[in-house]
PDB file of N, CA and C in Angstrom:
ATOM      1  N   UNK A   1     -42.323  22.316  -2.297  1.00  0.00           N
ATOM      2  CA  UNK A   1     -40.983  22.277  -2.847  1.00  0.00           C
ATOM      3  C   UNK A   1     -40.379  20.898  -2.570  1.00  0.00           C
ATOM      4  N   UNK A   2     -39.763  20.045  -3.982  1.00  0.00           N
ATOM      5  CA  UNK A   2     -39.402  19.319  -3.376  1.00  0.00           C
ATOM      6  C   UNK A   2     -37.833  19.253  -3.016  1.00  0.00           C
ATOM      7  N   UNK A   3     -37.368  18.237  -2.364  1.00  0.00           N
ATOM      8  CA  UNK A   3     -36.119  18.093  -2.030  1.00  0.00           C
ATOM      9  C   UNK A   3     -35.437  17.162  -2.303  1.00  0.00           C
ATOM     10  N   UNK A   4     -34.221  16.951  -2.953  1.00  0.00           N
ATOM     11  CA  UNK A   4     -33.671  15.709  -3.056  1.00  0.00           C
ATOM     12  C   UNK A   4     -32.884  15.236  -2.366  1.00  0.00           C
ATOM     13  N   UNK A   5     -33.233  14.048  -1.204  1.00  0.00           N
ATOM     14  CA  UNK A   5     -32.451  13.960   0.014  1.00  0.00           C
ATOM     15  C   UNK A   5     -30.641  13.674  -0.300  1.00  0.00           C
ATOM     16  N   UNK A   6     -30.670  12.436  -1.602  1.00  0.00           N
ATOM     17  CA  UNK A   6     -29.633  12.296  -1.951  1.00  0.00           C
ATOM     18  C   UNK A   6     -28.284  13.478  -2.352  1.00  0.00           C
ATOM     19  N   UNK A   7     -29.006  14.301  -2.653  1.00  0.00           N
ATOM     20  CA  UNK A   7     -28.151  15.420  -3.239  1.00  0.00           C
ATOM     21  C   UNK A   7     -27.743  16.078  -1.753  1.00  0.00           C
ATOM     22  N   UNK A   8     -28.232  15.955  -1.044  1.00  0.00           N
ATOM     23  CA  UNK A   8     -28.368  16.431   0.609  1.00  0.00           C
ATOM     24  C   UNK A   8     -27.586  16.285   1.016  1.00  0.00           C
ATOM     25  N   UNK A   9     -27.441  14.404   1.015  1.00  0.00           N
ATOM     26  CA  UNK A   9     -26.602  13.263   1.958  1.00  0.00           C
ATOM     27  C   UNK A   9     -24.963  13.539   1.062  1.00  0.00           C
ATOM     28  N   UNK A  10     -25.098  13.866  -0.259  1.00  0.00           N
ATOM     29  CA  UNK A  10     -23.730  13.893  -1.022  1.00  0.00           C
ATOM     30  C   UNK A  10     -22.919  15.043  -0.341  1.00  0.00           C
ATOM     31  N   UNK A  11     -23.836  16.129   0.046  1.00  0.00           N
ATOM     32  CA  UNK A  11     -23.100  17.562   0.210  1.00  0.00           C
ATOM     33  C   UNK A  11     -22.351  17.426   1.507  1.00  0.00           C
ATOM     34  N   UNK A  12     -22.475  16.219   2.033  1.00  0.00           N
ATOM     35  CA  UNK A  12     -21.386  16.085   3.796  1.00  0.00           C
ATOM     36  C   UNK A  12     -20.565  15.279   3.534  1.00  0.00           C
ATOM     37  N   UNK A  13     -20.378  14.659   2.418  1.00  0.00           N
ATOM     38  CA  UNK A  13     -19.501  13.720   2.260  1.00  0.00           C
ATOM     39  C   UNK A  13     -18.444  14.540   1.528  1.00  0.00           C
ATOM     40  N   UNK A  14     -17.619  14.167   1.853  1.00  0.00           N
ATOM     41  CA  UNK A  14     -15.747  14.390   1.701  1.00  0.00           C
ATOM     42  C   UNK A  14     -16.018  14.417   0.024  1.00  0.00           C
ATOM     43  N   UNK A  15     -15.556  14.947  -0.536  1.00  0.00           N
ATOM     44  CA  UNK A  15     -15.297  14.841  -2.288  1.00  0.00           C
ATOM     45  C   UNK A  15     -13.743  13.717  -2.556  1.00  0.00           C
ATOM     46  N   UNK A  16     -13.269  13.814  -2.050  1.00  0.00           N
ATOM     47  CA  UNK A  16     -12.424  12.451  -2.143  1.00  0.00           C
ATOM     48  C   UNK A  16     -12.156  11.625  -0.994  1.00  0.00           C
ATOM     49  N   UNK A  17     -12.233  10.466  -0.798  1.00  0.00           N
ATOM     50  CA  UNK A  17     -12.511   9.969   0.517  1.00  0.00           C
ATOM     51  C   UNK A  17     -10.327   9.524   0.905  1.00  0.00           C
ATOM     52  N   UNK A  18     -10.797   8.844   1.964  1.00  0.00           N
ATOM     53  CA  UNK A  18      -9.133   9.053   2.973  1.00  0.00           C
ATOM     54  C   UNK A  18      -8.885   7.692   2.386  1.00  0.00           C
ATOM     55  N   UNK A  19      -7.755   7.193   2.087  1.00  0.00           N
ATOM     56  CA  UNK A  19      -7.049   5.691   2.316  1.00  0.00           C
ATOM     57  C   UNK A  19      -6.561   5.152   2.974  1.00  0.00           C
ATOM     58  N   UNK A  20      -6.677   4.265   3.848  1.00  0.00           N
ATOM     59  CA  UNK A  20      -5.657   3.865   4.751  1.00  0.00           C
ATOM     60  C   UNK A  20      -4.499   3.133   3.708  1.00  0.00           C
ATOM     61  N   UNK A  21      -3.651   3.246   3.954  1.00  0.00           N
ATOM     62  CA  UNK A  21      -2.428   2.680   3.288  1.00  0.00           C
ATOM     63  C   UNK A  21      -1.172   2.651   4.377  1.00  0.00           C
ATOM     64  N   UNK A  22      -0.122   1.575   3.973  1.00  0.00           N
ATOM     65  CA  UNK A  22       1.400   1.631   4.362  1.00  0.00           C
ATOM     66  C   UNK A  22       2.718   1.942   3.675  1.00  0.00           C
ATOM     67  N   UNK A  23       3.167   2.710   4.019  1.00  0.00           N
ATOM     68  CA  UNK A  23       4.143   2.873   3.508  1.00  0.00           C
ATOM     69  C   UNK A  23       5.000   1.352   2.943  1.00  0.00           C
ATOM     70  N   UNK A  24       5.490   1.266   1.381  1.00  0.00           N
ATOM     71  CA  UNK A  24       5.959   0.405   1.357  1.00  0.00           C
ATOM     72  C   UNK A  24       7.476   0.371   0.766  1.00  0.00           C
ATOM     73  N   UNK A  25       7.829   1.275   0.506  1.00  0.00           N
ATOM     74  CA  UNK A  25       8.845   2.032  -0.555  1.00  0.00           C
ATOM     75  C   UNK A  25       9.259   3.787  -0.440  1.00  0.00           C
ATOM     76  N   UNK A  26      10.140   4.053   0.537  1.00  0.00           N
ATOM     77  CA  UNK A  26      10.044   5.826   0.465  1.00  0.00           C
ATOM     78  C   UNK A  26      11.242   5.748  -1.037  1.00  0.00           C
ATOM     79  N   UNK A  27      10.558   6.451  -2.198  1.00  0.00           N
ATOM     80  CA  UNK A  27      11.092   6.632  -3.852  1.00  0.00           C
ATOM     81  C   UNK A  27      12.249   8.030  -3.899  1.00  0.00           C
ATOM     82  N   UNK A  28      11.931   8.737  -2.457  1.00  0.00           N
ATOM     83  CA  UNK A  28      12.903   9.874  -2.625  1.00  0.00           C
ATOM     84  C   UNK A  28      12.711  11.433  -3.287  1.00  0.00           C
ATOM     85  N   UNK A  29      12.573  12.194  -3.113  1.00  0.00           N
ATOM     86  CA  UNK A  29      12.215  13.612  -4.032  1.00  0.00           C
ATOM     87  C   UNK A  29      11.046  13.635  -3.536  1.00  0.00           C
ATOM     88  N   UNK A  30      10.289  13.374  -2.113  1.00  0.00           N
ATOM     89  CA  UNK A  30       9.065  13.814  -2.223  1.00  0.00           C
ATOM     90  C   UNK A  30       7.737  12.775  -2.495  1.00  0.00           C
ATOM     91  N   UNK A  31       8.192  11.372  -2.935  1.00  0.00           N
ATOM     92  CA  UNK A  31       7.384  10.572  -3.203  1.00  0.00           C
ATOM     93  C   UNK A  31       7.449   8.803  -2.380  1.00  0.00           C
ATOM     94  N   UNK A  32       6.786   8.354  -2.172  1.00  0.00           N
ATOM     95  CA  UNK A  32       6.267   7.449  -1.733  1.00  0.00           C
ATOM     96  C   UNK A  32       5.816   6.179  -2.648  1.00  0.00           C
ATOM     97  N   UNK A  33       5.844   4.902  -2.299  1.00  0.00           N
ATOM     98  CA  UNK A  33       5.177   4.189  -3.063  1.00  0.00           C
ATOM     99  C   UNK A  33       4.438   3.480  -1.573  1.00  0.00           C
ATOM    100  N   UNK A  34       3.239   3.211  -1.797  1.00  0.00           N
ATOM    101  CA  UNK A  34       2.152   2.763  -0.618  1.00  0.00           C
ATOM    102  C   UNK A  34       1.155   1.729  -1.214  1.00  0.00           C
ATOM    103  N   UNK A  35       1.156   0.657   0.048  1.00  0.00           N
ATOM    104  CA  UNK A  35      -0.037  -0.170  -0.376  1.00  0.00           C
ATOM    105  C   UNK A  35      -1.521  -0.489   0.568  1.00  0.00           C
ATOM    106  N   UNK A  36      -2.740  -0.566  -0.473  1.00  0.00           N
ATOM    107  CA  UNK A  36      -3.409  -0.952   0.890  1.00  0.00           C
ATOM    108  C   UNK A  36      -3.777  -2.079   1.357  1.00  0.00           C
ATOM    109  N   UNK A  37      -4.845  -2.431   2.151  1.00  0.00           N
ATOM    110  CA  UNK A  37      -5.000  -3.496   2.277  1.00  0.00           C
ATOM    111  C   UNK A  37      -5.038  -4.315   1.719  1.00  0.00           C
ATOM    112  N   UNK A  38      -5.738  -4.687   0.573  1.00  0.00           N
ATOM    113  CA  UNK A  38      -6.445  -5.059  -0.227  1.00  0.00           C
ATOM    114  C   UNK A  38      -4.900  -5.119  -1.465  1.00  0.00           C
ATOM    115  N   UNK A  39      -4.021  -4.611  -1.172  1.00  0.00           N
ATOM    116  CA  UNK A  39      -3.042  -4.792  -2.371  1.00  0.00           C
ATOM    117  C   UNK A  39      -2.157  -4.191  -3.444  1.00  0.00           C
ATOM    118  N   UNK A  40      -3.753  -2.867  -3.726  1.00  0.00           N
ATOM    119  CA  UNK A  40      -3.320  -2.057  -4.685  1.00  0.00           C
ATOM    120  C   UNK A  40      -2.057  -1.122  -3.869  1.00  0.00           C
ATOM    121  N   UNK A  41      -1.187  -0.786  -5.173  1.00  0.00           N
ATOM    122  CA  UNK A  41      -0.335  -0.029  -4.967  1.00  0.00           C
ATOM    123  C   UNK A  41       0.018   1.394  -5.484  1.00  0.00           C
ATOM    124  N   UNK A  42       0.246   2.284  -4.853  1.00  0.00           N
ATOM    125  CA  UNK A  42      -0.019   3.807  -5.377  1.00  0.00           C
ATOM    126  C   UNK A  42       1.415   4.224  -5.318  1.00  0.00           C
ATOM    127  N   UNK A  43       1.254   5.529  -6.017  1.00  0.00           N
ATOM    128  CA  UNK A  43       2.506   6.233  -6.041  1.00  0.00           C
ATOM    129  C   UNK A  43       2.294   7.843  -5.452  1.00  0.00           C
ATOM    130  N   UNK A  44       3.040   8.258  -4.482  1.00  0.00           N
ATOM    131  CA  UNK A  44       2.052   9.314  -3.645  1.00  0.00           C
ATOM    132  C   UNK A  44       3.130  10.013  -3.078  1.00  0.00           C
ATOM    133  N   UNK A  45       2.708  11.889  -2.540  1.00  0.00           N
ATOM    134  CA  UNK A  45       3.752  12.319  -2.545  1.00  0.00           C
ATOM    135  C   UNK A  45       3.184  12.765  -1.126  1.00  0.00           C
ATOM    136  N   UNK A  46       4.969  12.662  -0.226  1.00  0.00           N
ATOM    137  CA  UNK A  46       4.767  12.671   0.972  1.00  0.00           C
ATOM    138  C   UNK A  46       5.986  12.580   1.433  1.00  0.00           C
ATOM    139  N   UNK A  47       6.365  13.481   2.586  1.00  0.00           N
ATOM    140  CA  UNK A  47       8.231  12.927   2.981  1.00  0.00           C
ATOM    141  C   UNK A  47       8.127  12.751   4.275  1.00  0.00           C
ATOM    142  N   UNK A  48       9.073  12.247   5.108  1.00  0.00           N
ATOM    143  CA  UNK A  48       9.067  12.154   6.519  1.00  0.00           C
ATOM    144  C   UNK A  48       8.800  10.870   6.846  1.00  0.00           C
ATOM    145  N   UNK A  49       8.506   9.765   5.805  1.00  0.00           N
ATOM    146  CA  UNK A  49       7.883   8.753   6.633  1.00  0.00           C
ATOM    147  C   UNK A  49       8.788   7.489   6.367  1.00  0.00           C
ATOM    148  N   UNK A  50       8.491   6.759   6.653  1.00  0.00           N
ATOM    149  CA  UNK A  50       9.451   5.527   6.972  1.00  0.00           C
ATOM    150  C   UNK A  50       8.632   4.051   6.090  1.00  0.00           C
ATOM    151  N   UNK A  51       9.310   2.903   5.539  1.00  0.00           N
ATOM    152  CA  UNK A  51       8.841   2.089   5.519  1.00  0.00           C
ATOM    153  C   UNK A  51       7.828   1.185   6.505  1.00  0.00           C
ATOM    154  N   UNK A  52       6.728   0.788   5.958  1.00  0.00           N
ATOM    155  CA  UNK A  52       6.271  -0.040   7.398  1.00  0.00           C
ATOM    156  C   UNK A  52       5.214   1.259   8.069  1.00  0.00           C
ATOM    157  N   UNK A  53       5.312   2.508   7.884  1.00  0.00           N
ATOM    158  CA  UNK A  53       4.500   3.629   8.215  1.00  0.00           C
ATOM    159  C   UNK A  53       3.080   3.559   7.615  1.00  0.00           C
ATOM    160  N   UNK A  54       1.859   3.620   8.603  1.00  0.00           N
ATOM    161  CA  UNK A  54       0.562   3.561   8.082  1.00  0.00           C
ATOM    162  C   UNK A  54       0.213   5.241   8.338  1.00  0.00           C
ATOM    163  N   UNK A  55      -0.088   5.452   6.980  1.00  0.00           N
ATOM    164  CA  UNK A  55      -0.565   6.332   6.665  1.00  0.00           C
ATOM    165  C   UNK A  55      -2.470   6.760   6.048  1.00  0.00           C
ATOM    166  N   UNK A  56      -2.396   8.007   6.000  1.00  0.00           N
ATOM    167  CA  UNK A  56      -4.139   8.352   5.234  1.00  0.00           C
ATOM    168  C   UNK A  56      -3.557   8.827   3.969  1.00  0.00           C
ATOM    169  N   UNK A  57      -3.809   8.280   3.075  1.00  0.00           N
ATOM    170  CA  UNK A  57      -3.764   9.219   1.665  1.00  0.00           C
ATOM    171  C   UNK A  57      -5.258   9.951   0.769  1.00  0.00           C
ATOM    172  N   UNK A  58      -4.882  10.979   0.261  1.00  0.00           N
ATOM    173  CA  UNK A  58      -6.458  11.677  -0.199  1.00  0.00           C
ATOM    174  C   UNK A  58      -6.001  12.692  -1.537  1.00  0.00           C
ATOM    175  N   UNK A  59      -6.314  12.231  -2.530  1.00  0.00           N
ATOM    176  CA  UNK A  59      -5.959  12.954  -3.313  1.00  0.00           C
ATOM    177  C   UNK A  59      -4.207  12.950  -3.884  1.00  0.00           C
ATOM    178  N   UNK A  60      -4.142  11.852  -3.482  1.00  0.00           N
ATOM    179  CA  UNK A  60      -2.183  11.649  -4.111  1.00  0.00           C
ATOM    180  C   UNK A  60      -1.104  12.065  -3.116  1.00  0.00           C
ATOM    181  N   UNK A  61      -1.678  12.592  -1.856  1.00  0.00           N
ATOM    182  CA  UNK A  61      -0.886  13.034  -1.143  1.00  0.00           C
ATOM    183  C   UNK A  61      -1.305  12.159   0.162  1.00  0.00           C
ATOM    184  N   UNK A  62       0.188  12.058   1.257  1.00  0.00           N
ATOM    185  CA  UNK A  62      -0.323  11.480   2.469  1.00  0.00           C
ATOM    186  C   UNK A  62      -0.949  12.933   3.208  1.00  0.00           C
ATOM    187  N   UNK A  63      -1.433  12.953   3.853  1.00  0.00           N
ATOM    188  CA  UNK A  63      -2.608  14.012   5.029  1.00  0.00           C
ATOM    189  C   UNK A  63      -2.329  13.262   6.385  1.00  0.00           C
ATOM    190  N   UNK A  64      -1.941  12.383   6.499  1.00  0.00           N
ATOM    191  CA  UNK A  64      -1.111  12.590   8.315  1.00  0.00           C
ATOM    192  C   UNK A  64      -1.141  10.593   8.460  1.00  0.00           C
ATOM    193  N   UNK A  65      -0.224  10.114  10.072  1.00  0.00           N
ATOM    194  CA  UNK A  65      -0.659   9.503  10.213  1.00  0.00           C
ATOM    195  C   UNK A  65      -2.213   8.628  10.471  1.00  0.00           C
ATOM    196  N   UNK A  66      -1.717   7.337  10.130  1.00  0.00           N
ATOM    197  CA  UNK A  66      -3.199   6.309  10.801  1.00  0.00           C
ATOM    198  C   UNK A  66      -2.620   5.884  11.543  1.00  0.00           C
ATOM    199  N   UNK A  67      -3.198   5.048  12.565  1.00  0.00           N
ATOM    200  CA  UNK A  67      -3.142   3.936  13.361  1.00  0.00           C
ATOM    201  C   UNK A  67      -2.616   2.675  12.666  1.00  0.00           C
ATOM    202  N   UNK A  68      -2.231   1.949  13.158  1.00  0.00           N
ATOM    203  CA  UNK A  68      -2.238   0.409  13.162  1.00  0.00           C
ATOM    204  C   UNK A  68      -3.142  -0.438  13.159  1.00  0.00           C
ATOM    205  N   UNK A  69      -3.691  -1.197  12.132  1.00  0.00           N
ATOM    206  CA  UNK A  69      -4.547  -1.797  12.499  1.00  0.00           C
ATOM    207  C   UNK A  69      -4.466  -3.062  11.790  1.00  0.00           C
ATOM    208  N   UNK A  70      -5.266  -4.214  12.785  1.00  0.00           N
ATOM    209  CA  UNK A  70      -5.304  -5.598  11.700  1.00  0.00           C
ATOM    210  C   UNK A  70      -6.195  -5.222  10.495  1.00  0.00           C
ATOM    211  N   UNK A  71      -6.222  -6.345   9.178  1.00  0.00           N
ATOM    212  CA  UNK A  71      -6.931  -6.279   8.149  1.00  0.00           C
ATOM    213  C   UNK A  71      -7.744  -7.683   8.235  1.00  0.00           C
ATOM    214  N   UNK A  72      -8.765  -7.415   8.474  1.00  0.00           N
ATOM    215  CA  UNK A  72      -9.320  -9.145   8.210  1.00  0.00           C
ATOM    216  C   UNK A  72     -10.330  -9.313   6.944  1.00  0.00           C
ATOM    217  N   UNK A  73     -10.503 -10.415   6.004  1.00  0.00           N
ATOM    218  CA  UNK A  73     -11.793 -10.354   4.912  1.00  0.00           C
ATOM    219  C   UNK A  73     -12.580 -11.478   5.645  1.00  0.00           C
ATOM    220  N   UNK A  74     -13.414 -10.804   5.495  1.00  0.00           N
ATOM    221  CA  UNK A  74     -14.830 -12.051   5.801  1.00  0.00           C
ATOM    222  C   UNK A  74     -15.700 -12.144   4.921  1.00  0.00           C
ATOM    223  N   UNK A  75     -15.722 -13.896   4.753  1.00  0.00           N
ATOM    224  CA  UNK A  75     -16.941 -13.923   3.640  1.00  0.00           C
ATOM    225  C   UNK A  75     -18.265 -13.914   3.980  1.00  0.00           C
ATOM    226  N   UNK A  76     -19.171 -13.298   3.357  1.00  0.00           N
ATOM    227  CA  UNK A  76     -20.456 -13.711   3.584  1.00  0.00           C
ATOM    228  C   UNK A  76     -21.279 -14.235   2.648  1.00  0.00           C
TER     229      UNK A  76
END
């Protein structure tokens, strides 16, 4: 029998993966505007949080705090 490892390795992985993002804009009613590292900017629903707040987003919604962290790019 064979097996396909890939199909294996897919079945532990998260179906939508986490974002780190910051709060950059609380929009009011429930929504958020957040950016990540890298720039892009989302529109995401989430209350309680504050400008300047690093958050996980997954699926359009925040799912809890992140940490703080630096961002560095390195070329190779």
């Amino acid at each position: 029998m064979a097996t396909n490892l890939w199909e294996k390795f897919k079945g532990v992985l998260p179906a939508s993966p986490k974002i780190y993002t910051t709060v950059s804009q609380v929009l009011g009613g429930g929504e958020l505007q957040v950016t990540t590292p890298s720039g892009g900017v989302l529109q995401v629903l989430g209350s309680g949080w504050n400008n300047g707040d690093t958050v996980w987003v997954q699926d359009g919604r925040v799912v809890g705090q992140a940490p703080s962290m630096q961002h560095y790019d390195i070329d190779i």
